[in-house]
Protein backbone atom coordinates (compact mmCIF):
# COMPACT_ATOMS: atom_id res chain seq x y z
CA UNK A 1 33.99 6.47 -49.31
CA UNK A 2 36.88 7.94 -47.29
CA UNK A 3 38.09 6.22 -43.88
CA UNK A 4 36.42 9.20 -41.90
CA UNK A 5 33.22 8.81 -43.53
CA UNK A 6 33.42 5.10 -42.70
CA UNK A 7 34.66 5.83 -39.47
CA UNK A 8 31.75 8.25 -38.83
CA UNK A 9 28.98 6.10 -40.22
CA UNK A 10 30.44 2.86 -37.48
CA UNK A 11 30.34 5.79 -34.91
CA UNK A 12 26.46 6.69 -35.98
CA UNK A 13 25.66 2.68 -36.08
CA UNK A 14 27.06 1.76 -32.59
CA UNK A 15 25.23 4.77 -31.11
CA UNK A 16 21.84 3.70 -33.05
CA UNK A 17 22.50 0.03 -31.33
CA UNK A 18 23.42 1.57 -28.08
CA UNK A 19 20.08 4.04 -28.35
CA UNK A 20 18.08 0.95 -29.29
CA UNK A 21 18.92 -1.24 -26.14
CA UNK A 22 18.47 1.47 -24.01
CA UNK A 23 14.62 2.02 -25.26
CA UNK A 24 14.23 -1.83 -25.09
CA UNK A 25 14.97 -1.66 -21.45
CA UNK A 26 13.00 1.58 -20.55
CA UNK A 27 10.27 -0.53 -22.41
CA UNK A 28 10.72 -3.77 -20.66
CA UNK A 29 10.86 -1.47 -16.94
CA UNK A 30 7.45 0.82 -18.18
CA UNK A 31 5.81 -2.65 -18.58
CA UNK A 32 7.08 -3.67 -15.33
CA UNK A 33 5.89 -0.67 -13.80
CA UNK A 34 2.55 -0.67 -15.26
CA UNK A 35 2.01 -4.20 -14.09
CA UNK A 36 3.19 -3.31 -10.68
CA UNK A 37 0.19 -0.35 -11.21
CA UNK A 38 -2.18 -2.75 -11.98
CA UNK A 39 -1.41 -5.01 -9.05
CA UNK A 40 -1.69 -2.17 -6.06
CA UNK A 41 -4.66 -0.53 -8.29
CA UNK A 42 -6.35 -3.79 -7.58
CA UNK A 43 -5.32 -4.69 -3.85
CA UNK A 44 -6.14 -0.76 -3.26
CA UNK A 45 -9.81 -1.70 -4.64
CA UNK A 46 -10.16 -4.81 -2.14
CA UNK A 47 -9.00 -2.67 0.87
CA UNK A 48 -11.56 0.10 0.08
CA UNK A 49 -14.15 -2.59 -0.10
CA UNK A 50 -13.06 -4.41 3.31
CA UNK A 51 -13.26 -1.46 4.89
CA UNK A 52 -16.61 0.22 3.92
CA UNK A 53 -18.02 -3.53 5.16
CA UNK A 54 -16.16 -3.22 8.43
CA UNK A 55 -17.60 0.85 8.60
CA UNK A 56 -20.60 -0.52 7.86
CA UNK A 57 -20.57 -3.49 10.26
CA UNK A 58 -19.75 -1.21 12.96
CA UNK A 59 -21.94 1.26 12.28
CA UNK A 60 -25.01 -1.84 13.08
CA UNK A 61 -23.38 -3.10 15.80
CA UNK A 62 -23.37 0.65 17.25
CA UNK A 63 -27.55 0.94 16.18
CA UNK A 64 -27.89 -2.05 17.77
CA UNK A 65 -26.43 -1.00 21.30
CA UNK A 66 -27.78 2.31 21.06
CA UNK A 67 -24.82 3.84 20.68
CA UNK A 68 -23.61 2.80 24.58
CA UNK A 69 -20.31 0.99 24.03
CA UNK A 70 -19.44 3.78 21.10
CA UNK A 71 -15.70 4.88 20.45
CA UNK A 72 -16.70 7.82 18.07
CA UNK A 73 -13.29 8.63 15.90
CA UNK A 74 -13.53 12.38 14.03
CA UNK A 75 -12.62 11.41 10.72
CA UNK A 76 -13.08 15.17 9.06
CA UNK A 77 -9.86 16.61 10.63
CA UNK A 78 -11.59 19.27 12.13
């Protein structure tokens, strides 16, 4: 083997290690991220849920009051 085959195949080798850190830690950060997903997924979930109760707590108290003390808000942009 000749010094600039030797010197060629270190050169290949360091790059492989360097390559192979630099997945690991796009790994380790797409876990992260996913994780992170999972997280707001969830909270996103709980706020949907709070507020249908709240639309639908208001909408009785309106039914009950006939609709008197009403703050009507247009929420179909038109």
């Amino acid at each position: 083997m000749t010094d600039e085959t030797a010197a060629l195949i270190l050169a290949l080798a360091t790059e492989n290690a360097e390559l192979r850190a630099a997945l690991a830690e796009a790994q380790e950060l797409l876990v992260e991220t996913a994780v992170d997903a999972g997280e707001m997924h969830a909270r996103v979930e709980e706020l949907q849920a709070e507020l249908t109760k709240m639309l639908v707590e208001r909408s009785c108290a309106l039914l009950q009051d006939g609709g008197k003390n009403a703050v009507w808000i247009n929420l179909t942009g038109s």
